[in-house]
N, C-alpha and C. Protein backbone atom coordinates (compact mmCIF):
# COMPACT_ATOMS: atom_id res chain seq x y z
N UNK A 1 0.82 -1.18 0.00
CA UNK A 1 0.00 0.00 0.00
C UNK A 1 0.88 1.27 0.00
N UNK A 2 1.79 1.17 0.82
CA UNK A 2 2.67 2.72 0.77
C UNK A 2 3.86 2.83 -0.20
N UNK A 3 3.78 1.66 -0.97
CA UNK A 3 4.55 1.57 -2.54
C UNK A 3 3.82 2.36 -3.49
N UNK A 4 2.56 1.86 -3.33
CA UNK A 4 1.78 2.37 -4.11
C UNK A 4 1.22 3.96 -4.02
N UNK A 5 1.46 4.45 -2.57
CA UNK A 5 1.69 5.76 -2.29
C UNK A 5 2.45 6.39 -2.74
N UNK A 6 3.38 6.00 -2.45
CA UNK A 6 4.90 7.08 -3.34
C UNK A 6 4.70 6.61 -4.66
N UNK A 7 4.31 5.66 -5.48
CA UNK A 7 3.96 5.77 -6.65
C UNK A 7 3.62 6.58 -7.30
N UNK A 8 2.23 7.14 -6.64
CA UNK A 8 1.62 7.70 -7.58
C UNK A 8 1.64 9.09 -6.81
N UNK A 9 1.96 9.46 -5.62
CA UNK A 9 3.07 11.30 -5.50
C UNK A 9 3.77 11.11 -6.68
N UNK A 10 4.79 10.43 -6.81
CA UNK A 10 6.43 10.93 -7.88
C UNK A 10 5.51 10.69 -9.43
N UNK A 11 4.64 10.30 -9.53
CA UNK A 11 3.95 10.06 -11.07
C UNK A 11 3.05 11.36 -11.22
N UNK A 12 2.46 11.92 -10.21
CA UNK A 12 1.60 13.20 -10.03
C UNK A 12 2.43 14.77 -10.43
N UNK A 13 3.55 14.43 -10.07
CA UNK A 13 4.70 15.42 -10.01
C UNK A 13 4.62 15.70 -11.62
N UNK A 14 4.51 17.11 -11.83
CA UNK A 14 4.50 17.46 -13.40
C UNK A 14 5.89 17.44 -13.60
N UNK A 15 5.94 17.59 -14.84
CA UNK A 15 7.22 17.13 -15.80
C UNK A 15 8.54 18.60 -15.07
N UNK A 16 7.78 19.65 -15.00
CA UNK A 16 8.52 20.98 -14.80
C UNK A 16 8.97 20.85 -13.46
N UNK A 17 8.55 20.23 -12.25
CA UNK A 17 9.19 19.70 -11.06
C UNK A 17 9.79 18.34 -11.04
N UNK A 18 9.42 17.57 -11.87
CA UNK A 18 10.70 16.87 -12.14
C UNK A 18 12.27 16.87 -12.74
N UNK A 19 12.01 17.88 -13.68
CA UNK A 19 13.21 19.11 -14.20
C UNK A 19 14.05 19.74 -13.43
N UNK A 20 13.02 20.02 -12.29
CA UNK A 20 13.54 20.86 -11.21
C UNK A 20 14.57 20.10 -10.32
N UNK A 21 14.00 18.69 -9.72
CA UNK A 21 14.45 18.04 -9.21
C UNK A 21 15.75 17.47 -9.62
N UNK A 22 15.76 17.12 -11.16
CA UNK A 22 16.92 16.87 -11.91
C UNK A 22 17.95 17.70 -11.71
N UNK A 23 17.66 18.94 -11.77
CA UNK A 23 18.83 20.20 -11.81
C UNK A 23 19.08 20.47 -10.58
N UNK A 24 18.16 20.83 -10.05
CA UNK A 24 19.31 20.51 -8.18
C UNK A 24 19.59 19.44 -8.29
N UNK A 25 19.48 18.29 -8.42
CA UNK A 25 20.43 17.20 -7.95
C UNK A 25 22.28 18.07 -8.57
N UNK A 26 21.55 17.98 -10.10
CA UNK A 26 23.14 17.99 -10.52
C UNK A 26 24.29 19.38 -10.10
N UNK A 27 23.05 20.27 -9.48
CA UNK A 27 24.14 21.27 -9.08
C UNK A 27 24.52 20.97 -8.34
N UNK A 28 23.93 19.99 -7.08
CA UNK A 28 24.55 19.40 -5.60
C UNK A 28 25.63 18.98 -6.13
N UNK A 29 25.52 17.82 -7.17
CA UNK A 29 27.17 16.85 -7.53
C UNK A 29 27.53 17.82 -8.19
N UNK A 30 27.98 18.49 -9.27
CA UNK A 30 28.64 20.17 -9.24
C UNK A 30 29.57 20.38 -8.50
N UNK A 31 28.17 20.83 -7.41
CA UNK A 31 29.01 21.75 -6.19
C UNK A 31 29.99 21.01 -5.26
N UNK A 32 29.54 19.70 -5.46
CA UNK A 32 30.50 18.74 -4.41
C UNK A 32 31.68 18.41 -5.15
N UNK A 33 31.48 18.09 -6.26
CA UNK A 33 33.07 17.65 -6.95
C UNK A 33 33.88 18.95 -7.00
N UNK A 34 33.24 19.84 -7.10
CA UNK A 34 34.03 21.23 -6.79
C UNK A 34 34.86 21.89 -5.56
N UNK A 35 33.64 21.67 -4.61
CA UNK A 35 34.65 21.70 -3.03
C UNK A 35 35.64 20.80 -2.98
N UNK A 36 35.46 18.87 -3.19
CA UNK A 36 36.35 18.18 -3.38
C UNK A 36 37.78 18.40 -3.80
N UNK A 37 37.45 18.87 -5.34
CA UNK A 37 39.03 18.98 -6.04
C UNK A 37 39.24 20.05 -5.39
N UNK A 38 38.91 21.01 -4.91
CA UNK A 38 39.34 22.27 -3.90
C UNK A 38 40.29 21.71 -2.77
N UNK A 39 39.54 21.11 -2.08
CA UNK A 39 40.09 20.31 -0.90
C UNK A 39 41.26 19.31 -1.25
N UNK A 40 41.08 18.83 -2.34
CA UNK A 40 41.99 17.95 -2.25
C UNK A 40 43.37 18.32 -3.01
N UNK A 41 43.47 19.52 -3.88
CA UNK A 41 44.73 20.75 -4.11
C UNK A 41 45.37 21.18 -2.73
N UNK A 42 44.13 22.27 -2.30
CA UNK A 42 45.11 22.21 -0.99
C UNK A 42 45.83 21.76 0.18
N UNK A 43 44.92 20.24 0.22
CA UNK A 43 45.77 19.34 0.80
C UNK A 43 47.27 18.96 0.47
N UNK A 44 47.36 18.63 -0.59
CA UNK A 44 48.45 18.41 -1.83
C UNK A 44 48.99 19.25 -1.63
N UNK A 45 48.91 20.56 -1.60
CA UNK A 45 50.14 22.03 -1.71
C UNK A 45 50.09 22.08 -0.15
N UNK A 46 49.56 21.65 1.06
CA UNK A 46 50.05 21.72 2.22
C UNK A 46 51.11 20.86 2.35
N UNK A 47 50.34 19.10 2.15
CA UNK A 47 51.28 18.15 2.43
C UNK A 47 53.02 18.59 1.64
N UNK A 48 52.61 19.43 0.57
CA UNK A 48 54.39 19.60 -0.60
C UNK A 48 54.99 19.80 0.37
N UNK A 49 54.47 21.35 0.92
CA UNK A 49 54.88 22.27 1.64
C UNK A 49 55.55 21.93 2.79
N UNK A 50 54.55 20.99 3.88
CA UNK A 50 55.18 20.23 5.09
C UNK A 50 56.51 19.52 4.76
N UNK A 51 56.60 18.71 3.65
CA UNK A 51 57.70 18.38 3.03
C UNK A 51 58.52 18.90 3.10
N UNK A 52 58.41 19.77 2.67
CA UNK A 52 59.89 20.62 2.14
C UNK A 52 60.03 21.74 3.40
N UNK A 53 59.17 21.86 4.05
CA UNK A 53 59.84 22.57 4.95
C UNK A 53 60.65 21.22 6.27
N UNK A 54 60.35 20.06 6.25
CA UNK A 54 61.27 19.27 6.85
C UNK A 54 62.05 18.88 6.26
N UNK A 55 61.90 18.42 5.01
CA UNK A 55 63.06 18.79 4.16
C UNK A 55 64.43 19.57 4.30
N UNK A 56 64.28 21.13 4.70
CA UNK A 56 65.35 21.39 4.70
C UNK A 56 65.29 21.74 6.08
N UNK A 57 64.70 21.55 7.41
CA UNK A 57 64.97 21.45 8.06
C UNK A 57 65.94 20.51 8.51
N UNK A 58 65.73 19.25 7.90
CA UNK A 58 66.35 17.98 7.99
C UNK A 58 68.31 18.13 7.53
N UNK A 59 68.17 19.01 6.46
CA UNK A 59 69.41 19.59 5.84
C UNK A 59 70.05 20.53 6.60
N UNK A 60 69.71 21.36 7.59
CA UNK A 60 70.02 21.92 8.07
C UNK A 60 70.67 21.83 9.55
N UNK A 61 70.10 20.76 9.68
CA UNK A 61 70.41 19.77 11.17
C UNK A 61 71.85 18.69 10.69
N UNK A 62 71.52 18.13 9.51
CA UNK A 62 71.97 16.86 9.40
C UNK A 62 73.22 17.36 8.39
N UNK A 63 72.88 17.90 7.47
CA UNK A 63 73.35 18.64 6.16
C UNK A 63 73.06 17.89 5.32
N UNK A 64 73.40 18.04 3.93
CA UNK A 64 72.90 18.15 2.45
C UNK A 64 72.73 16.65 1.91
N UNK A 65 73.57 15.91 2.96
CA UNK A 65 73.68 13.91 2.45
C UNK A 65 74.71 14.34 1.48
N UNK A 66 75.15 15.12 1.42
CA UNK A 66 76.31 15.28 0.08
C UNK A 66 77.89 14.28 0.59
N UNK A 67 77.81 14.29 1.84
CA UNK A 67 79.27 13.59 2.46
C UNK A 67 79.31 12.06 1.92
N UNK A 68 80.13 11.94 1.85
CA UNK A 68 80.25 10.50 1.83
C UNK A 68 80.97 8.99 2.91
N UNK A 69 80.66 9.57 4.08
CA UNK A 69 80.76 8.95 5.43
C UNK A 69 82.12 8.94 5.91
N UNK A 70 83.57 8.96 5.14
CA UNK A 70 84.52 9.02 5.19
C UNK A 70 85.49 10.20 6.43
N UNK A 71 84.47 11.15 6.98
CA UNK A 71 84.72 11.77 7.72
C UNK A 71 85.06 11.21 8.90
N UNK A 72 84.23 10.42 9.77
CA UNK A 72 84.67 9.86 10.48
C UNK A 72 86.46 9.09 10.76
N UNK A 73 86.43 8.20 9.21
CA UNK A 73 87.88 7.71 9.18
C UNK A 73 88.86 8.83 9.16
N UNK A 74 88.69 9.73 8.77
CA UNK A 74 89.24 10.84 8.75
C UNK A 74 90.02 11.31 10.10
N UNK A 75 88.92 11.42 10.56
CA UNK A 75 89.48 12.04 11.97
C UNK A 75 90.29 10.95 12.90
N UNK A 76 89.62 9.80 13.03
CA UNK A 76 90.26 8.53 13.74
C UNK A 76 92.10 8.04 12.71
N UNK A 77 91.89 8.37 11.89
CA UNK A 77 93.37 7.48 10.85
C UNK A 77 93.14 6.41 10.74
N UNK A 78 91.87 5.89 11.08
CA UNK A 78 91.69 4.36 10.83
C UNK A 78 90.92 4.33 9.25
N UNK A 79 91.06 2.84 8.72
CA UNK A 79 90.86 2.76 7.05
C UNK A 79 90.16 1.51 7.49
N UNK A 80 89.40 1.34 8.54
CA UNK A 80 88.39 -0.24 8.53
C UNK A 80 87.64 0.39 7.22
């Protein structure tokens, strides 16, 4: 019985509110894939960002990885 209720509401509905209904839907998905790729750029250019600012924090503590470990023997005179 209440199948047959909402049946025949959404069949009663003229063609011009069903139109209606169509087009808000699609501005909702629109508007959502829009905030989305929004959100999900600036996530991306935060996460770069966090990167690279430990990044060279990391360089700056540690330095550049440019050495090639030999320092150590260096200082000791040992050649293990």
């Amino acid at each position: 019985m209440m199948v047959l209720t909402v049946l025949l509401m959404v069949s009663a509905c003229s063609s011009q509110q069903k139109q209606e209904i169509k087009d808000s839907g699609r501005e909702v998905g629109e508007t959502t894939r829009n905030v989305t790729r929004d959100i999900g750029h600036a996530t991306r250019d935060a996460t770069r960002e966090t990167g690279h600012f430990f990044r060279d924090t990391a360089k700056d503590i540690f330095g550049d990885g440019s050495d090639d470990g030999n320092e150590e023997k260096e200082a000791d005179g040992n050649d293990e």
